[in-house]
Protein backbone atom coordinates (compact mmCIF):
# COMPACT_ATOMS: atom_id res chain seq x y z
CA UNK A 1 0.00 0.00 0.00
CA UNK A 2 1.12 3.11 -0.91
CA UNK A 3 1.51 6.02 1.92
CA UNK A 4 -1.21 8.31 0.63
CA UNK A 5 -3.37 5.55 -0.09
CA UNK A 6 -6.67 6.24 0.65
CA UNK A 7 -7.82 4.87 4.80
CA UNK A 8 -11.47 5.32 5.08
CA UNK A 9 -13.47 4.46 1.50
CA UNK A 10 -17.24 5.17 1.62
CA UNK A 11 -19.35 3.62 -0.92
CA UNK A 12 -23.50 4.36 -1.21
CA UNK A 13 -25.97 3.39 -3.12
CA UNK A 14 -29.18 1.99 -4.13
CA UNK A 15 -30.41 -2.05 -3.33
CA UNK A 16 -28.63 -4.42 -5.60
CA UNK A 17 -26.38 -1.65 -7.29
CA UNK A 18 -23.41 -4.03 -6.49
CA UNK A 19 -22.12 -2.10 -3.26
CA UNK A 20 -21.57 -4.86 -1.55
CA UNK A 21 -20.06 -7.22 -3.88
CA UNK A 22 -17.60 -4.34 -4.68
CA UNK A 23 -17.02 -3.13 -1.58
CA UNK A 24 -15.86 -6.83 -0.45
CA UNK A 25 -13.56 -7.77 -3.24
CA UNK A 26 -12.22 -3.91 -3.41
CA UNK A 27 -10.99 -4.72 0.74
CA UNK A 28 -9.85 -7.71 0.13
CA UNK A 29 -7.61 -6.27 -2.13
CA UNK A 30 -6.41 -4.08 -0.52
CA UNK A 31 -6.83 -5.70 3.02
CA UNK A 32 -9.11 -3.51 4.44
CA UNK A 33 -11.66 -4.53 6.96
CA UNK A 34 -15.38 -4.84 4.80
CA UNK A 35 -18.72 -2.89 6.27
CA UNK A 36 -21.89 -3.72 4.94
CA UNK A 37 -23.50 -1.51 6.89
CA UNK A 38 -27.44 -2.31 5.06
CA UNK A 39 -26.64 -5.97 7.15
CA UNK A 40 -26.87 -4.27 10.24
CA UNK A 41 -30.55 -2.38 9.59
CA UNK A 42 -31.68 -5.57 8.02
CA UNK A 43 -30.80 -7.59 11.36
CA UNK A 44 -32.72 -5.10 13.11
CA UNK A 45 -35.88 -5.73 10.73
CA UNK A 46 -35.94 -8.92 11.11
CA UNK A 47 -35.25 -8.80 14.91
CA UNK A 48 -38.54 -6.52 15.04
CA UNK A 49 -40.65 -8.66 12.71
CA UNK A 50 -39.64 -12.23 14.75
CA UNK A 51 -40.76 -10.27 17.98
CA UNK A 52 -44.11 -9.72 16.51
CA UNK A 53 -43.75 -6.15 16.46
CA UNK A 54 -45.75 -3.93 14.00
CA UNK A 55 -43.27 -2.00 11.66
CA UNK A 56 -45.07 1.34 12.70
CA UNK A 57 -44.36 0.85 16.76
CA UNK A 58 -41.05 3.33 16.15
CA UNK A 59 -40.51 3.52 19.76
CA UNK A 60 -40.60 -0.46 20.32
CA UNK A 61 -38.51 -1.31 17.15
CA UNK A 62 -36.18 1.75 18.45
CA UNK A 63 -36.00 -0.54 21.92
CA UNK A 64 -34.90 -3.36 19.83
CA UNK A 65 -32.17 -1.41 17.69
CA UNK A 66 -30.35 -0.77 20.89
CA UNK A 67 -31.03 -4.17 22.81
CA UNK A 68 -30.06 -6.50 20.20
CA UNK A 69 -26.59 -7.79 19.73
CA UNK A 70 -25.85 -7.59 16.36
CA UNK A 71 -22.51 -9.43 15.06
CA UNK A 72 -21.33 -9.36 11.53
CA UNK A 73 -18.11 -11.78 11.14
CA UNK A 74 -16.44 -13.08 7.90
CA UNK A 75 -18.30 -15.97 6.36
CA UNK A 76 -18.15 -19.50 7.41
CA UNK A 77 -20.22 -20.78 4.15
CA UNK A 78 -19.64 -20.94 0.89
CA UNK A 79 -23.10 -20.42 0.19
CA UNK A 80 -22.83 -16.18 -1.79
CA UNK A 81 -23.47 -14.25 1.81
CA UNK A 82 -20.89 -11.49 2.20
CA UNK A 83 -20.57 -12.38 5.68
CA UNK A 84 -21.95 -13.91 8.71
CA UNK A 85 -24.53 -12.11 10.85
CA UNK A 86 -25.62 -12.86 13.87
CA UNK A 87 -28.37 -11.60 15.88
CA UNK A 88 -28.61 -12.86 19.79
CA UNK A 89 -25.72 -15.12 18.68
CA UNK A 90 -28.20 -16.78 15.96
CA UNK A 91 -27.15 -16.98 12.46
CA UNK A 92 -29.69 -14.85 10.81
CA UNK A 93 -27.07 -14.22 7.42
CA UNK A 94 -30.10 -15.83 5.06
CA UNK A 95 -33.14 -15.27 6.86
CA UNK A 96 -32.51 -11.21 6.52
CA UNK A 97 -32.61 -11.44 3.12
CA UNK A 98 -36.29 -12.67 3.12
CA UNK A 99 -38.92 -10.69 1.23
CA UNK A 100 -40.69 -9.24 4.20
CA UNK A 101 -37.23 -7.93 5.23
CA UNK A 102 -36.83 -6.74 1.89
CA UNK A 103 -39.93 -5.39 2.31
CA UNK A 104 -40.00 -3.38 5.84
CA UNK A 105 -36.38 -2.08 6.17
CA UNK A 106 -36.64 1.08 4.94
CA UNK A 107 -39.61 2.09 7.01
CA UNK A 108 -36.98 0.71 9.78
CA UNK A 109 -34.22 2.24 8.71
CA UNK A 110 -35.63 5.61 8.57
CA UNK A 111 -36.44 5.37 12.37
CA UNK A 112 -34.17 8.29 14.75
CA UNK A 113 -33.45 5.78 17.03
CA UNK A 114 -32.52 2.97 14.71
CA UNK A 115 -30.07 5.04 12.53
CA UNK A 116 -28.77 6.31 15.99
CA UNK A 117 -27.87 3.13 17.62
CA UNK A 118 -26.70 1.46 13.61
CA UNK A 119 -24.80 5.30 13.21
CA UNK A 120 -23.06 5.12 17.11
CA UNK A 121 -21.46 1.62 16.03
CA UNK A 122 -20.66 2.08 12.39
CA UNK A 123 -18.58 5.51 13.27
CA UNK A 124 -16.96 3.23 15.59
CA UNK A 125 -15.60 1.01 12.90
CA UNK A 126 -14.18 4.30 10.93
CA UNK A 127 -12.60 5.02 13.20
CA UNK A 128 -10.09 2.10 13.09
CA UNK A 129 -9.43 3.36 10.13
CA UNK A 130 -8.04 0.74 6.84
CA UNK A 131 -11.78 0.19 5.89
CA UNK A 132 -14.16 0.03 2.82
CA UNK A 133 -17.94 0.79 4.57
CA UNK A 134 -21.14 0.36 2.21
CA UNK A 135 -24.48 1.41 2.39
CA UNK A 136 -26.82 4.77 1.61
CA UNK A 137 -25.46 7.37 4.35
CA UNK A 138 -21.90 6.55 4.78
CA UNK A 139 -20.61 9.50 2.68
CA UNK A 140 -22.80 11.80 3.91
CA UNK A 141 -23.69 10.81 7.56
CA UNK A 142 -21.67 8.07 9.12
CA UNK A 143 -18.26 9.15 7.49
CA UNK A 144 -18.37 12.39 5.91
CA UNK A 145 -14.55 13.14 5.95
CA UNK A 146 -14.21 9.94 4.67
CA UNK A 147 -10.88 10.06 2.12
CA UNK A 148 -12.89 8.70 -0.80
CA UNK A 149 -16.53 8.68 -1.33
CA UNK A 150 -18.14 6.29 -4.10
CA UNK A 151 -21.78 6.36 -5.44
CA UNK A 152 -22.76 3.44 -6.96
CA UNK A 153 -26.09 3.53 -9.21
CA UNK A 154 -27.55 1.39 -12.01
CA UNK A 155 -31.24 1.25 -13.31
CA UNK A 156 -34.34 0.36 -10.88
CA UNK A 157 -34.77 -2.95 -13.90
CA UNK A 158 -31.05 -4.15 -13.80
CA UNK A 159 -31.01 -4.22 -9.68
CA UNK A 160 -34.20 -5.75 -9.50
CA UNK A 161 -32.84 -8.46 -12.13
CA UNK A 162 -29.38 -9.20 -10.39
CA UNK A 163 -31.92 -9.45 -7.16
CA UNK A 164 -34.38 -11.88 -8.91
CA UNK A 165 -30.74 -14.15 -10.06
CA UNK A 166 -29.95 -14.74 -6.27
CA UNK A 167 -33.46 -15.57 -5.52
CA UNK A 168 -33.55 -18.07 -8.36
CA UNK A 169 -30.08 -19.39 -7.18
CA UNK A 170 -31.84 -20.01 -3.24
CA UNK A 171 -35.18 -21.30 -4.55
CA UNK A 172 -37.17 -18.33 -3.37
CA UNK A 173 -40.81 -17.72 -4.25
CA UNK A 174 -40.41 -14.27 -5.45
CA UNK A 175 -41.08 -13.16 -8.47
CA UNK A 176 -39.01 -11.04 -10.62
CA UNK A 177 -42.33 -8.67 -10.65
CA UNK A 178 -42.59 -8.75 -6.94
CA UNK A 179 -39.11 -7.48 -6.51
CA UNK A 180 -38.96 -4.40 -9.34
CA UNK A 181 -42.04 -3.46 -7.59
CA UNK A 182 -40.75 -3.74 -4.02
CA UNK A 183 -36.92 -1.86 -4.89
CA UNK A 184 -39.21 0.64 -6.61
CA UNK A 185 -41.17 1.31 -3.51
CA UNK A 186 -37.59 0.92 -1.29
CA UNK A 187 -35.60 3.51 -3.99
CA UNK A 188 -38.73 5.85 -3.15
CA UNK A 189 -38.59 5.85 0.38
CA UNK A 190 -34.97 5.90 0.74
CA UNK A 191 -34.23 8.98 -1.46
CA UNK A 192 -37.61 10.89 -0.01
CA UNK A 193 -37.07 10.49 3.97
CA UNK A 194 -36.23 13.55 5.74
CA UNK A 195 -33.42 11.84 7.77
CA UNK A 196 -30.32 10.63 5.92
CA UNK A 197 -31.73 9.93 2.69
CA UNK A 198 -29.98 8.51 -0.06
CA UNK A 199 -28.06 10.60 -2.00
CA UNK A 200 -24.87 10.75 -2.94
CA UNK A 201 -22.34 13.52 -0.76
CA UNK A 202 -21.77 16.41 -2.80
CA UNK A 203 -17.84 15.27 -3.17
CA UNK A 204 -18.67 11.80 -4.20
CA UNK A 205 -17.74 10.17 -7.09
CA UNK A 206 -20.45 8.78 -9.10
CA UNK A 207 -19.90 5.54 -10.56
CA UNK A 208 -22.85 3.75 -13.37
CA UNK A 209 -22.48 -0.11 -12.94
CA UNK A 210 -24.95 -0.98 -15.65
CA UNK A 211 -23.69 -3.29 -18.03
CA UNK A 212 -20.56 -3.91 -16.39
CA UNK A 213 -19.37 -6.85 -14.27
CA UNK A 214 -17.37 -6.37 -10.85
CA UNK A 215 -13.89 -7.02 -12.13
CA UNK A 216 -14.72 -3.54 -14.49
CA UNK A 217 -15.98 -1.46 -11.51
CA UNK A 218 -13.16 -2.85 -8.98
CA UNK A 219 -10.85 -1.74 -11.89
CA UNK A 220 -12.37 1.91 -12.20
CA UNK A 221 -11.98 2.44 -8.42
CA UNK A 222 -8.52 1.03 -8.00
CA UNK A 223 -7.69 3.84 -10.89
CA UNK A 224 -9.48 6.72 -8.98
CA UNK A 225 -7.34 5.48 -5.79
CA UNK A 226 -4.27 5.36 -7.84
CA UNK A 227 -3.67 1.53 -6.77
């Protein structure tokens, strides 16, 4: 690594815009720690939803934010997950990715509380410093002195297809319509809620990662880092 290279990397973007995949391979390359920080609002979801709580009951789904312990840990399966997460010390890596999670998190993540508790512990990690953090605030909220912000966007059809492609792959009952219609209503939410929405920071660089595959987006990002 080179001496100016680049210690905090802060990469947003819409569901399935290939954040994650991106963000993993780009730290492993340069042997950074990986932060998928979506994981961590998604545990919460589905912590709320296996309590029984209604999505709307902000102040009890705030209660669970901070009570749970939520654990994300390099993967133990070759199975596709990015990573392990664990809730309570149960593996919940698969079960977060369910429909209804799909379908509730960004009424969750929208919460004060929520993004509070998520926002104390991600800063936490940045701190450390060496690390590539994903998800829809980072450059503007969780790290905004990050040294490199990234925005990451393709169209509402292409995510919802790359989305449908890992259902297929786990035997889900979605359907491809279900989904375009579900990241249509989670794009619309994110980008219109009054705290932290998704946008991209006003020093970010925007990246399009339609019609290209990871090894051509890893590529343009290891040239805007000078790696």
């Amino acid at each position: 690594m080179m001496a100016d290279s680049p210690k905090t990397i802060a990469i947003d973007g819409p569901a399935a815009s290939g954040k994650s995949s991106i963000g993993k391979e780009l730290a492993n390359i340069l042997g950074y720690l990986f932060l998928d920080t979506g994981l961590m609002y998604r545990a919460v979801t589905w912590a709320a939803l296996n309590q029984n709580i209604k999505m709307s009951d902000e102040k009890k789904v705030n209660e669970v934010a901070h009570q749970i312990k939520i654990e994300i840990k390099p993967t133990s399966h070759k199975d596709d997950r990015q990573c392990d997460v664990f809730v309570d010390n149960q593996d919940v890596s698969w079960l977060i990715r369910s429909q209804k999670v799909n379908d509730n998190v960004s009424q969750i993540s929208a919460y004060a509380g929520v993004r509070e508790a998520m926002t104390t512990q991600q800063r936490l990690f940045g701190k450390q410093g060496n690390i590539v953090m994903v998800g829809r605030d980072i450059g503007t909220v969780v790290l905004p002195d990050a040294d490199i912000k990234i925005f990451l966007e393709a169209s509402v059809e292409e995510r919802a297809q790359r989305r449908y492609k890992e259902v297929l792959e786990h035997k889900g009952p979605e359907t491809y319509q279900e989904i375009l219609a579900s990241m249509k209503r989670r794009d619309e939410i994110d980008s219109q809620r009054s705290l932290a929405p998704l946008k991209p920071a006003k020093d970010a660089i925007i990246i399009s990662t339609d019609n290209k595959n990871k090894e051509q987006v890893i590529q343009e990002i290891l040239r805007l880092i000078k790696i």
